[in-house]
N, C-alpha and C. Protein backbone atom coordinates (compact mmCIF):
# COMPACT_ATOMS: atom_id res chain seq x y z
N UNK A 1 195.93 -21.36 -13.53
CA UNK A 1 196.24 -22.16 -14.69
C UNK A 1 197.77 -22.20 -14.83
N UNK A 2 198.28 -23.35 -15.07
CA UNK A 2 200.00 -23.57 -15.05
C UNK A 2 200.14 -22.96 -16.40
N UNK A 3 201.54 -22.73 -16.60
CA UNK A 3 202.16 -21.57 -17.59
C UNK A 3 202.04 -22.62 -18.88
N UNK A 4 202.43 -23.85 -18.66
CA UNK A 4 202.22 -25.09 -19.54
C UNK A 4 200.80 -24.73 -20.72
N UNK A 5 200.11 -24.57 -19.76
CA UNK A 5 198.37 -24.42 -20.37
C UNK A 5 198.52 -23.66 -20.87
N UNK A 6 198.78 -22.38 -20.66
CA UNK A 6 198.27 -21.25 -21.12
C UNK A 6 199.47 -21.05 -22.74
N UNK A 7 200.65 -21.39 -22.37
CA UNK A 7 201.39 -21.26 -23.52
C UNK A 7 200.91 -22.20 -24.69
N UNK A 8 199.86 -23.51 -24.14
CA UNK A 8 199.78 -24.15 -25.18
C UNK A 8 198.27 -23.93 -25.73
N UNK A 9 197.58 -23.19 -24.97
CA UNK A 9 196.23 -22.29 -25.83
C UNK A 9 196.91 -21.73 -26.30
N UNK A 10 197.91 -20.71 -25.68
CA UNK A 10 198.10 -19.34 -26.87
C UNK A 10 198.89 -20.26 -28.46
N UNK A 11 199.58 -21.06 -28.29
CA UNK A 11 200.14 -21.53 -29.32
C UNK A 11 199.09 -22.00 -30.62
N UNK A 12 198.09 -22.75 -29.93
CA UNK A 12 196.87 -23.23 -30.61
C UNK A 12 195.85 -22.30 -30.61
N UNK A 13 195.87 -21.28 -30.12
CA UNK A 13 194.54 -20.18 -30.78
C UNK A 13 195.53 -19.11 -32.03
N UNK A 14 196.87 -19.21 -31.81
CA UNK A 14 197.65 -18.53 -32.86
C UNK A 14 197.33 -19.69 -34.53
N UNK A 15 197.52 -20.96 -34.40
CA UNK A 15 197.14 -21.89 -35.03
C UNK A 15 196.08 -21.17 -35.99
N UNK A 16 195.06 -21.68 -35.20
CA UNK A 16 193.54 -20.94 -35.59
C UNK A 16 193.70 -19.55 -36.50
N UNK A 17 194.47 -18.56 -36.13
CA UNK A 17 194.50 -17.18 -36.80
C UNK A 17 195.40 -17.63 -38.07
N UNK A 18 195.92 -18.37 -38.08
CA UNK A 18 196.87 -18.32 -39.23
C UNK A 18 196.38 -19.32 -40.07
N UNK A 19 195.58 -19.91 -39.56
CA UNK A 19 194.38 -20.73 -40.57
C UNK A 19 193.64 -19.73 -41.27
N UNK A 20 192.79 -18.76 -40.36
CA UNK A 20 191.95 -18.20 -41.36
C UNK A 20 192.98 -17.28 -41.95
N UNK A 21 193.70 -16.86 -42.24
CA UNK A 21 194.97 -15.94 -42.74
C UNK A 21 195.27 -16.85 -43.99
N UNK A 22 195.05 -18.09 -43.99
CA UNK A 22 195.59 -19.01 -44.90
C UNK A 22 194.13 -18.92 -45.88
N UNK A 23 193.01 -19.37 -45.37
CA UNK A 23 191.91 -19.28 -45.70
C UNK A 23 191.55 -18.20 -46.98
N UNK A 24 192.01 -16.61 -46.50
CA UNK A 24 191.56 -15.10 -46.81
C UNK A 24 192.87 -15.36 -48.23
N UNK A 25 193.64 -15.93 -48.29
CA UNK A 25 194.70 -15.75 -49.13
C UNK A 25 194.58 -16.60 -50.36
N UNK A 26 193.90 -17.94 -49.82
CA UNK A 26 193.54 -18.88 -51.02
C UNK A 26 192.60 -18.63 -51.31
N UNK A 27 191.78 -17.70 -51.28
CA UNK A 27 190.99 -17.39 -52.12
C UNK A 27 190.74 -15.85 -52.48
N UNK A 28 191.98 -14.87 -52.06
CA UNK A 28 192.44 -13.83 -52.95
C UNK A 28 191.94 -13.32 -54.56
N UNK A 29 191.56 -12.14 -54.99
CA UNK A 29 191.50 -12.17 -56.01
C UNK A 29 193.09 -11.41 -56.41
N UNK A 30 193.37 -12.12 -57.49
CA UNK A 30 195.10 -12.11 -58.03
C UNK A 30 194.94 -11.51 -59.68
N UNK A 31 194.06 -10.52 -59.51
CA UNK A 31 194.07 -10.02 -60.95
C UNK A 31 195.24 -8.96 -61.09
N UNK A 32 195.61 -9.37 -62.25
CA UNK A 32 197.16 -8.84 -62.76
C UNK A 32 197.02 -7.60 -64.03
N UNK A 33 197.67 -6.53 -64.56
CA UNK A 33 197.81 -6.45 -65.50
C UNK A 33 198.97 -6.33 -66.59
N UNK A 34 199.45 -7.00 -67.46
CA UNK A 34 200.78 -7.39 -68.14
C UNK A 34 200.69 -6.68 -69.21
N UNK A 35 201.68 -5.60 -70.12
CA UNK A 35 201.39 -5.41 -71.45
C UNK A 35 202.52 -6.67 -72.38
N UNK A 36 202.45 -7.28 -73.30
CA UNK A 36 202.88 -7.97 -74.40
C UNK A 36 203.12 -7.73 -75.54
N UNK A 37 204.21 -7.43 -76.11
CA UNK A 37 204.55 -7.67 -77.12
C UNK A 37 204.66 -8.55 -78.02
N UNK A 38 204.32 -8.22 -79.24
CA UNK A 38 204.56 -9.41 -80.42
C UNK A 38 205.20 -8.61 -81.78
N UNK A 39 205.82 -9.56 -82.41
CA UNK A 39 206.16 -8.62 -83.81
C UNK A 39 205.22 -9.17 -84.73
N UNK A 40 204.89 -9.91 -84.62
CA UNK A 40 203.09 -10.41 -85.47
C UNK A 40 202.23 -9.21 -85.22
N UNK A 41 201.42 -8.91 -86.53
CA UNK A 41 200.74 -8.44 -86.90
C UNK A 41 199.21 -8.35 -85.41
N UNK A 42 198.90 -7.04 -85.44
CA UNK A 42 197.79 -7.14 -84.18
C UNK A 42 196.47 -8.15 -84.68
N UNK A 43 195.96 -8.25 -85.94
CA UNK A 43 195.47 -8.79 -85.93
C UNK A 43 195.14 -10.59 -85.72
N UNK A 44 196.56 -11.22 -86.00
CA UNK A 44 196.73 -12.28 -85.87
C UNK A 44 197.33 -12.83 -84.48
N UNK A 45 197.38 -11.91 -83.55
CA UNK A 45 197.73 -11.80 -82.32
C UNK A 45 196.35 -11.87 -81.41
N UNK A 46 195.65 -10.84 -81.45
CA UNK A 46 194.45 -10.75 -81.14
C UNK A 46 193.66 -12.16 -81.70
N UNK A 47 193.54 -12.75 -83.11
CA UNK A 47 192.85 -14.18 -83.49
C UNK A 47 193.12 -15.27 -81.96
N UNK A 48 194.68 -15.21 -82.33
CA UNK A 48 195.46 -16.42 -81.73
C UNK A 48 195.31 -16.67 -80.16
N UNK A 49 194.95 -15.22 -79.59
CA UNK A 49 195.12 -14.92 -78.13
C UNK A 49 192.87 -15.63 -77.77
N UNK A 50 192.24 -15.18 -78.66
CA UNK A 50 190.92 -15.20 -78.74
C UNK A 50 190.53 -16.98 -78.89
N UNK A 51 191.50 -17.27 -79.39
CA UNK A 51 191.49 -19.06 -79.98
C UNK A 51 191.67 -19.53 -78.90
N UNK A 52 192.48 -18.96 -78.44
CA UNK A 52 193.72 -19.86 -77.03
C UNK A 52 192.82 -19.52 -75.99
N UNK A 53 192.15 -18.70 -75.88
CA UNK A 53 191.18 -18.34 -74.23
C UNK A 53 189.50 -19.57 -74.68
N UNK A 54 189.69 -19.20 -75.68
CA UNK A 54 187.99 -20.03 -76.21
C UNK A 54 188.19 -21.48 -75.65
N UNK A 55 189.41 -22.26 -76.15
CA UNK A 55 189.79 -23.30 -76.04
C UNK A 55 190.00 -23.66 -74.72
N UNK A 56 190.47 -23.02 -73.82
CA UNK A 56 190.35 -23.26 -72.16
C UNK A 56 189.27 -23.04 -71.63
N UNK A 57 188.13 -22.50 -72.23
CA UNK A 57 186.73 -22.42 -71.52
C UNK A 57 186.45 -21.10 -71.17
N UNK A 58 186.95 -19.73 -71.65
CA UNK A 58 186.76 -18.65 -72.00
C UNK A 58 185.38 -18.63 -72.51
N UNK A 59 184.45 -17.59 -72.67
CA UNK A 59 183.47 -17.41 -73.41
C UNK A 59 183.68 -15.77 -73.57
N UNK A 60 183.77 -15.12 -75.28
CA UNK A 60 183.54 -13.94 -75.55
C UNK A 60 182.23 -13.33 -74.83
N UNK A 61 182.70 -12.52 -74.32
CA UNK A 61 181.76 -11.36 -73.75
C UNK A 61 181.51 -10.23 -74.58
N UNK A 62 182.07 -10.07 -75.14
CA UNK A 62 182.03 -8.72 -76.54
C UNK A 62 183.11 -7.69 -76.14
N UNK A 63 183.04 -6.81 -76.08
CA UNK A 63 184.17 -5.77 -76.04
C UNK A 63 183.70 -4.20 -76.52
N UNK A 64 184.68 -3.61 -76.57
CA UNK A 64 184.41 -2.01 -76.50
C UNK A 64 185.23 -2.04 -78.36
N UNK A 65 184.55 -1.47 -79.21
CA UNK A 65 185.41 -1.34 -80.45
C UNK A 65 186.37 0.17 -80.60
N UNK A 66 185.27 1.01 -80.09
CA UNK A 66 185.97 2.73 -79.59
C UNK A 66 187.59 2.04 -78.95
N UNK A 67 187.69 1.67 -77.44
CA UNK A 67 188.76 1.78 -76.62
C UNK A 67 189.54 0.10 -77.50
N UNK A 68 189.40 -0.23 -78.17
CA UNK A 68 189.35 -1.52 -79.00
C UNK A 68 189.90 -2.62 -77.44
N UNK A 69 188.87 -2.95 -76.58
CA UNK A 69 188.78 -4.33 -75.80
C UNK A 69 188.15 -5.09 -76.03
N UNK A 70 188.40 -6.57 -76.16
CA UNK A 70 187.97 -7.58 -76.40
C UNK A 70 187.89 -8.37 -74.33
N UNK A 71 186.67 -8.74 -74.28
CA UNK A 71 186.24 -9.09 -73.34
C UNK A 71 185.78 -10.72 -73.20
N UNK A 72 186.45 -11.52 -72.24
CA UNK A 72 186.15 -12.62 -71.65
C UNK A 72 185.60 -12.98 -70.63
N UNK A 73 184.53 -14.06 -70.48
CA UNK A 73 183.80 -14.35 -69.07
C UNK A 73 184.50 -15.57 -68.59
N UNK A 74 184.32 -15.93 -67.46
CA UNK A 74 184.51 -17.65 -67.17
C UNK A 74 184.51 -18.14 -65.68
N UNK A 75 183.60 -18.55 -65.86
CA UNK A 75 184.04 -19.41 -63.71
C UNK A 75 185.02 -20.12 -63.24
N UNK A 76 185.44 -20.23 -62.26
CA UNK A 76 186.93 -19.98 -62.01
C UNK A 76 186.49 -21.09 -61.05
N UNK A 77 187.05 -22.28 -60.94
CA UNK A 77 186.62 -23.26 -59.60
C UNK A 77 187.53 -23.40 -58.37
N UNK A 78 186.95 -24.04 -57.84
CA UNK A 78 187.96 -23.97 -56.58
C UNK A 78 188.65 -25.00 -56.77
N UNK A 79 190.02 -25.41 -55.85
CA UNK A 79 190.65 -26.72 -55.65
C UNK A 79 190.18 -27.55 -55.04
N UNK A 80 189.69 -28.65 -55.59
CA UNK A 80 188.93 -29.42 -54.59
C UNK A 80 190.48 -30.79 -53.97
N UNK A 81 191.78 -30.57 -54.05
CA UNK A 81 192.96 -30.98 -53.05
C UNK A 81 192.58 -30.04 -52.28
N UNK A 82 192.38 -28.62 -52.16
CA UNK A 82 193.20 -27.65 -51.15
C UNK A 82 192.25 -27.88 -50.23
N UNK A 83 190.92 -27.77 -50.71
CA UNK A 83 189.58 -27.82 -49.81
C UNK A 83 189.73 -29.02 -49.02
N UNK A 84 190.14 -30.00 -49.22
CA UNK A 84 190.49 -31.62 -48.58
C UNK A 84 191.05 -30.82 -47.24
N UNK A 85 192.39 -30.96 -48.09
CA UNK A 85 193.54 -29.94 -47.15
C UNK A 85 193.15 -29.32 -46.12
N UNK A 86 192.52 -27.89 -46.82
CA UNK A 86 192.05 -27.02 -45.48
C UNK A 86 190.97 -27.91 -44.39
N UNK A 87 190.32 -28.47 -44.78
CA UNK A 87 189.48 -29.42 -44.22
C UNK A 87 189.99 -30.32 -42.82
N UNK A 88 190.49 -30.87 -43.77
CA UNK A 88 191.72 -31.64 -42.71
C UNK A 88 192.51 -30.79 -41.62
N UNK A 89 192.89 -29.73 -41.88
CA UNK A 89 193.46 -28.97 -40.88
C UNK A 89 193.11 -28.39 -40.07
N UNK A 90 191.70 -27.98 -40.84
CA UNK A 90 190.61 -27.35 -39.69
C UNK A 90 190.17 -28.34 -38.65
N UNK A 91 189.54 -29.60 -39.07
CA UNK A 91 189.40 -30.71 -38.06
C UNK A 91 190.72 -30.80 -37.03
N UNK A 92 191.78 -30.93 -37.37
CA UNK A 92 192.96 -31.61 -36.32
C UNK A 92 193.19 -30.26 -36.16
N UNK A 93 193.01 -28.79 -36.75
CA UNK A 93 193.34 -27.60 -35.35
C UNK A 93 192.22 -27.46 -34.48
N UNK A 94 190.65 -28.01 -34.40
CA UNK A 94 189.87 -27.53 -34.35
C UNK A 94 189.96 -28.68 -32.91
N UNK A 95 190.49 -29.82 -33.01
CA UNK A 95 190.14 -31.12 -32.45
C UNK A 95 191.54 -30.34 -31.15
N UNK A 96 192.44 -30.13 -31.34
CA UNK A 96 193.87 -29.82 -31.33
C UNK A 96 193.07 -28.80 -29.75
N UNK A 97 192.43 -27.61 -30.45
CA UNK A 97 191.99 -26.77 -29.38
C UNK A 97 190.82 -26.98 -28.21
N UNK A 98 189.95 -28.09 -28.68
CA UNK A 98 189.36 -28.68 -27.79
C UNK A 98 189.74 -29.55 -27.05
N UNK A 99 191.26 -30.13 -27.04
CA UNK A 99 192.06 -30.58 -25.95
C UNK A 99 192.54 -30.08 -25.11
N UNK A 100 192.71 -28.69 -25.48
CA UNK A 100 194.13 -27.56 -24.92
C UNK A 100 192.68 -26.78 -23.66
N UNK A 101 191.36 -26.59 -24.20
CA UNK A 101 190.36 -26.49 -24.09
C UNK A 101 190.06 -27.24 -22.65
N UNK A 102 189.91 -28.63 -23.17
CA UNK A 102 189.64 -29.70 -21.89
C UNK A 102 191.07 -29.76 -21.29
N UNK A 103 191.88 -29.47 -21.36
CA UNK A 103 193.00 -29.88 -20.54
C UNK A 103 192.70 -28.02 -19.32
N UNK A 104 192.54 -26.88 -19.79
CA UNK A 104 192.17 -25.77 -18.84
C UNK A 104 191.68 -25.95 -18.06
N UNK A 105 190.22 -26.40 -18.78
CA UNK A 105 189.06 -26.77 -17.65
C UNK A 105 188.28 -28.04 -18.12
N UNK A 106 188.99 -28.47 -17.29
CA UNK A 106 188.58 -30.20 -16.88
C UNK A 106 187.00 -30.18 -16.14
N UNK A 107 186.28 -29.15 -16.06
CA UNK A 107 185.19 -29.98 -15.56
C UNK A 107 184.21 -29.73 -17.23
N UNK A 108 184.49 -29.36 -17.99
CA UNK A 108 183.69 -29.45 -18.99
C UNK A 108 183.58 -30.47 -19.46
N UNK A 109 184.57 -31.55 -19.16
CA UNK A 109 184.73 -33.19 -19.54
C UNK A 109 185.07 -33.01 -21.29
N UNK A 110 184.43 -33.49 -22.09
CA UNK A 110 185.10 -33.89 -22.98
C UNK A 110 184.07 -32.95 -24.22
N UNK A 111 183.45 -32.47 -23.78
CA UNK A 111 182.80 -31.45 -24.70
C UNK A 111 183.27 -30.83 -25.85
N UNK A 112 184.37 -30.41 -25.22
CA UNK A 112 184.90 -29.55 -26.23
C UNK A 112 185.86 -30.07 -27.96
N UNK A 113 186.08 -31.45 -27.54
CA UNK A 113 186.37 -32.03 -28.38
C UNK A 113 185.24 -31.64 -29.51
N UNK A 114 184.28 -31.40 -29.27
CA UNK A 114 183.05 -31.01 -30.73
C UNK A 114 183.49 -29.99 -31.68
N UNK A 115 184.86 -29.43 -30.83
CA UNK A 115 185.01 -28.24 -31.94
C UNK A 115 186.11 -28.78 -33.66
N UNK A 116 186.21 -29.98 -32.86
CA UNK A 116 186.66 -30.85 -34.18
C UNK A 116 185.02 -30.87 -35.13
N UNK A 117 184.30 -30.88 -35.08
CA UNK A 117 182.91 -30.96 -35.78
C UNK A 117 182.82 -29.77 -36.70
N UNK A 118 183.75 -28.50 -36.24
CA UNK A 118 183.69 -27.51 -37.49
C UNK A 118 184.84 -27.59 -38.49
N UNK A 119 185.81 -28.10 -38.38
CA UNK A 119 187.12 -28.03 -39.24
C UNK A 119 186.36 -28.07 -40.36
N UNK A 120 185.44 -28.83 -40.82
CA UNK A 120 185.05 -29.19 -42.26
C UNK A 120 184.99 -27.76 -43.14
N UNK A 121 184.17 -27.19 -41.63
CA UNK A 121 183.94 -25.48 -42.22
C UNK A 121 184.98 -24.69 -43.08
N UNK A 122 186.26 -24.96 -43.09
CA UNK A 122 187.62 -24.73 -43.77
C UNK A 122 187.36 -24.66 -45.30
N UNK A 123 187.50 -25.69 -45.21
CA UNK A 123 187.17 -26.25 -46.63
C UNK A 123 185.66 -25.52 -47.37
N UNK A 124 184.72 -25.57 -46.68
CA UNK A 124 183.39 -25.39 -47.28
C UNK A 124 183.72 -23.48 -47.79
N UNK A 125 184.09 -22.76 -46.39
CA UNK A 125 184.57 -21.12 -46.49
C UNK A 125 184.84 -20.92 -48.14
N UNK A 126 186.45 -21.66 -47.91
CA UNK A 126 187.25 -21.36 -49.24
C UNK A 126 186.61 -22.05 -50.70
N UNK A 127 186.00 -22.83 -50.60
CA UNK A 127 185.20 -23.57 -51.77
C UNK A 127 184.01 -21.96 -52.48
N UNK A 128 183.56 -21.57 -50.98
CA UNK A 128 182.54 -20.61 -51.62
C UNK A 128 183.34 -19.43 -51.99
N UNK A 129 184.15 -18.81 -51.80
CA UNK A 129 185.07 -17.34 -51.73
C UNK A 129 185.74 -17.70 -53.17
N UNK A 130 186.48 -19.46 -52.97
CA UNK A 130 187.01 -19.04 -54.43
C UNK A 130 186.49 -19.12 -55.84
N UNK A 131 185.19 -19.63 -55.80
CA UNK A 131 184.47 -20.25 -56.92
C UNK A 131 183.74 -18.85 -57.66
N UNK A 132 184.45 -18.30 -58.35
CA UNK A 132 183.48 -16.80 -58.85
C UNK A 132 183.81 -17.14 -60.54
N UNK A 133 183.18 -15.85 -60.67
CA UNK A 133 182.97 -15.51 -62.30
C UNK A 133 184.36 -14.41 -62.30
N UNK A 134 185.27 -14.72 -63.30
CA UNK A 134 186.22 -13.73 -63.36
C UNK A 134 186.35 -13.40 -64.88
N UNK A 135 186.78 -12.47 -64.86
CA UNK A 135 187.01 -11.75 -66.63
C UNK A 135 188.69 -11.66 -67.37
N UNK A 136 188.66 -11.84 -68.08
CA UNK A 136 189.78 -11.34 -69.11
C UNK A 136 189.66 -10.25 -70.10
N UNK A 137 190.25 -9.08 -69.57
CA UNK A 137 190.53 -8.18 -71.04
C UNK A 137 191.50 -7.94 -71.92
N UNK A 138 191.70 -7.73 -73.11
CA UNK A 138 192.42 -7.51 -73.78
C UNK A 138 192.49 -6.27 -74.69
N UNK A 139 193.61 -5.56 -74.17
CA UNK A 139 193.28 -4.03 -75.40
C UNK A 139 194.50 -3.94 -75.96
N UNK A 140 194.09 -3.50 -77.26
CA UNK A 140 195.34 -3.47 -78.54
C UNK A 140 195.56 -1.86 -78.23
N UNK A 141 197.21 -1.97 -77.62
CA UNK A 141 197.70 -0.78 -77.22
C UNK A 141 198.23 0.27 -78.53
N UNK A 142 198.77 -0.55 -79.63
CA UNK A 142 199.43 0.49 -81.18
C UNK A 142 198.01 -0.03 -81.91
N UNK A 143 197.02 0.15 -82.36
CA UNK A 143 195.94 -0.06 -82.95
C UNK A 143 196.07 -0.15 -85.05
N UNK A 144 197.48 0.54 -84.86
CA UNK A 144 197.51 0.84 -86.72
C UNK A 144 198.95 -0.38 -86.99
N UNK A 145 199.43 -1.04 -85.46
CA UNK A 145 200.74 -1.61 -85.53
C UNK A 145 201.83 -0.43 -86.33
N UNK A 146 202.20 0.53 -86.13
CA UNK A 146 202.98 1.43 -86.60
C UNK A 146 204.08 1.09 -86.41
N UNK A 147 204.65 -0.14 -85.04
CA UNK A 147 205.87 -0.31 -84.85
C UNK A 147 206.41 -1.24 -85.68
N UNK A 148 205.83 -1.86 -86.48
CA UNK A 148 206.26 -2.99 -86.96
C UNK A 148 205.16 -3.99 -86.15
N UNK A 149 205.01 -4.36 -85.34
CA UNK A 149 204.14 -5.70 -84.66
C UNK A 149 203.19 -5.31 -83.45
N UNK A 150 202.99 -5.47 -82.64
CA UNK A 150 201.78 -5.28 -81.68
C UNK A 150 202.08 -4.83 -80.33
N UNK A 151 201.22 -4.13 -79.27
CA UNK A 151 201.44 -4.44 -77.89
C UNK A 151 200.19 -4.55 -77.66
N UNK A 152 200.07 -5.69 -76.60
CA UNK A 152 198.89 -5.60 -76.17
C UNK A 152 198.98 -5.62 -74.79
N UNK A 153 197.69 -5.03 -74.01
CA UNK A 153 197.35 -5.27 -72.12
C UNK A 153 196.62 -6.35 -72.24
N UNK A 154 196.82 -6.72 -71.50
CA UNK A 154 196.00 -7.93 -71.11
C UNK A 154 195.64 -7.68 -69.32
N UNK A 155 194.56 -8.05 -69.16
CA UNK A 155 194.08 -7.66 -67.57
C UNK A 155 193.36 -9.39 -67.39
N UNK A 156 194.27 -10.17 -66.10
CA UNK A 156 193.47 -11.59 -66.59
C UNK A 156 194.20 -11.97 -64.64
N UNK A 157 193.45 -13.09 -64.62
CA UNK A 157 194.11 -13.57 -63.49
C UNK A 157 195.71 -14.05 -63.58
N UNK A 158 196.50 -13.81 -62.18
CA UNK A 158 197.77 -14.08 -62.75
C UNK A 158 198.11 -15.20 -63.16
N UNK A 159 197.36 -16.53 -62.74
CA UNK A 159 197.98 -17.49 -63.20
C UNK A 159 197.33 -18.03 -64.73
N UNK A 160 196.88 -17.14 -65.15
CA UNK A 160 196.21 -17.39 -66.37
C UNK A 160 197.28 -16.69 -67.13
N UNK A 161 197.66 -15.51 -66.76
CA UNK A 161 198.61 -14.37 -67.98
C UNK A 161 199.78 -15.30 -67.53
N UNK A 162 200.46 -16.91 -66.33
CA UNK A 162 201.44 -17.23 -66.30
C UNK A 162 201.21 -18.15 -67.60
N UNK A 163 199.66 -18.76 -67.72
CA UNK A 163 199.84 -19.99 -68.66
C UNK A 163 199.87 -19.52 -70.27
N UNK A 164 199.11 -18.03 -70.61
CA UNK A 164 199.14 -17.92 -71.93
C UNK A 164 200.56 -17.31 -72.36
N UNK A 165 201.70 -16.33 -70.88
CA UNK A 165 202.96 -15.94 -71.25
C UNK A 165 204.07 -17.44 -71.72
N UNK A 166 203.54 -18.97 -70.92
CA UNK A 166 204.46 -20.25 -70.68
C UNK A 166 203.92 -20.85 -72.50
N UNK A 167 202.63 -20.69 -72.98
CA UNK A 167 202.12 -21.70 -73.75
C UNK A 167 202.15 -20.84 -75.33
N UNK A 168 201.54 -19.45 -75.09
CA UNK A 168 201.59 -19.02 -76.70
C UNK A 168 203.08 -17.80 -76.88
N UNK A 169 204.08 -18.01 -76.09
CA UNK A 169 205.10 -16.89 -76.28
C UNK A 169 205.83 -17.38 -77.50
N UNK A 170 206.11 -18.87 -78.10
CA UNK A 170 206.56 -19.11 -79.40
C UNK A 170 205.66 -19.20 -80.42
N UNK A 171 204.12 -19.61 -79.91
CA UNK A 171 203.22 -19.92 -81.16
C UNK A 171 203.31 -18.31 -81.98
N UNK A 172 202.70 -17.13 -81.15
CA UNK A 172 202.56 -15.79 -81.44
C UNK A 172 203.77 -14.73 -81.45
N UNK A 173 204.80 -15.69 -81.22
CA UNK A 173 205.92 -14.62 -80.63
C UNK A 173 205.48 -13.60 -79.41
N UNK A 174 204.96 -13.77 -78.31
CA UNK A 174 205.02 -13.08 -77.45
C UNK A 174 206.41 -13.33 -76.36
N UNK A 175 205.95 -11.71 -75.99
CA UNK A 175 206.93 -11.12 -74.76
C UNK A 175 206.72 -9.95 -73.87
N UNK A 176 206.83 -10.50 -72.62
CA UNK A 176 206.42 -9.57 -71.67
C UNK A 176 207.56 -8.94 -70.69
N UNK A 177 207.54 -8.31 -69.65
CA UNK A 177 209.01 -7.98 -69.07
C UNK A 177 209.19 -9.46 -68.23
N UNK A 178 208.60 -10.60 -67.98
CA UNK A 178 209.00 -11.41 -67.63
C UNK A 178 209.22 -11.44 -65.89
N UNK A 179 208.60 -10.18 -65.52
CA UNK A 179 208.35 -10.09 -64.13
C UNK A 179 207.19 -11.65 -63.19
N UNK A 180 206.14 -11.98 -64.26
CA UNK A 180 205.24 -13.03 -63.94
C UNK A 180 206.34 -14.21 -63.47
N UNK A 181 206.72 -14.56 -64.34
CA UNK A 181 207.61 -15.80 -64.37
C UNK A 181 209.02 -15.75 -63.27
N UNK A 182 209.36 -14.73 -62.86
CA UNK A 182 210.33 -14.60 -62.24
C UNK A 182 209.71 -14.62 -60.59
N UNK A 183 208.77 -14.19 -60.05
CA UNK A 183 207.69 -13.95 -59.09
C UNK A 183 207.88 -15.13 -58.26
N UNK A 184 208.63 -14.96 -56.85
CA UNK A 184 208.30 -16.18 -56.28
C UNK A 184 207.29 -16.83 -55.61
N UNK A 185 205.86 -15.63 -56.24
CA UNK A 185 204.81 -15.99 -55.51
C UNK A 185 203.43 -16.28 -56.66
């Protein structure tokens, strides 16, 4: 086999690995935990935070009153761009290696081009991995507010603790160390 070939399987079966590498990552679970501050009162913190999750499609799960957590359910969907995406890439890497494939060994004729027939599989993988049931908790860390105003944990997916740190930090006065927002990932 000329060096040509073989450098251009290895190039295109590296392809392939860094697909499913791409695959295992988009659909990661990215659960975070942030504590928050507010100088509002815990109780009107806790309302406001309970309003704001209901309203995005949150559903109360109940909570622990002892460890005082308030508990959220909710299904989490997939991207149906990314799934396109991965889709698409899987076909033209998939099509990509059944050339590199038929170009090795030419007496298989054109067979191998079928491995374009799984790319779709890309897409379908990550559709099922990312589509789950995920939770939100919330526990009131000063319970009597002794400091003057509140802290709370929050345990939520990260890009959920990015949208309630971006959307209720003036409604409630919240503040966090601001590590989320700074994150280039």
């Amino acid at each position: 086999m000329p060096s040509f070939q073989t450098s251009t399987l290895l190039l295109t079966l590296l392809l392939a690995i860094g697909l499913v590498f791409f695959l295992r990552a988009a659909s990661k679970d990215r659960t975070t935990v942030v504590d928050v501050a507010s100088s509002r009162p815990p109780l009107e913190v806790l309302e406001g935070l309970s309003a704001w999750l209901e309203q995005r499609g949150w559903s109360p799960e109940g909570g622990d009153a002892e460890r005082q957590v308030l508990r959220f359910q909710g299904r989490v969907a997939a991207s149906t761009p990314l799934a396109v995406l991965l889709s698409l890439l899987g076909t033209v890497g998939a099509g990509s290696l059944g050339l590199v494939v038929r170009q090795v060994q030419p007496s298989l004729h054109w067979w191998p081009l079928g491995l374009a027939l799984l790319g779709p599989l890309a897409g379908v993988i990550y559709r099922k991995r990312a589509e789950r049931q995920e939770g939100v908790e919330i526990r009131l860390m000063n319970p009597d507010g002794e400091t003057g105003g509140s802290t709370i944990r929050v345990r939520a997916h990260r890009d959920e603790l990015i949208a309630l740190e971006l959307e209720l930090a003036g409604p409630l006065d919240l503040a966090s160390d601001g590590s989320l927002l700074s994150s280039p990932i």
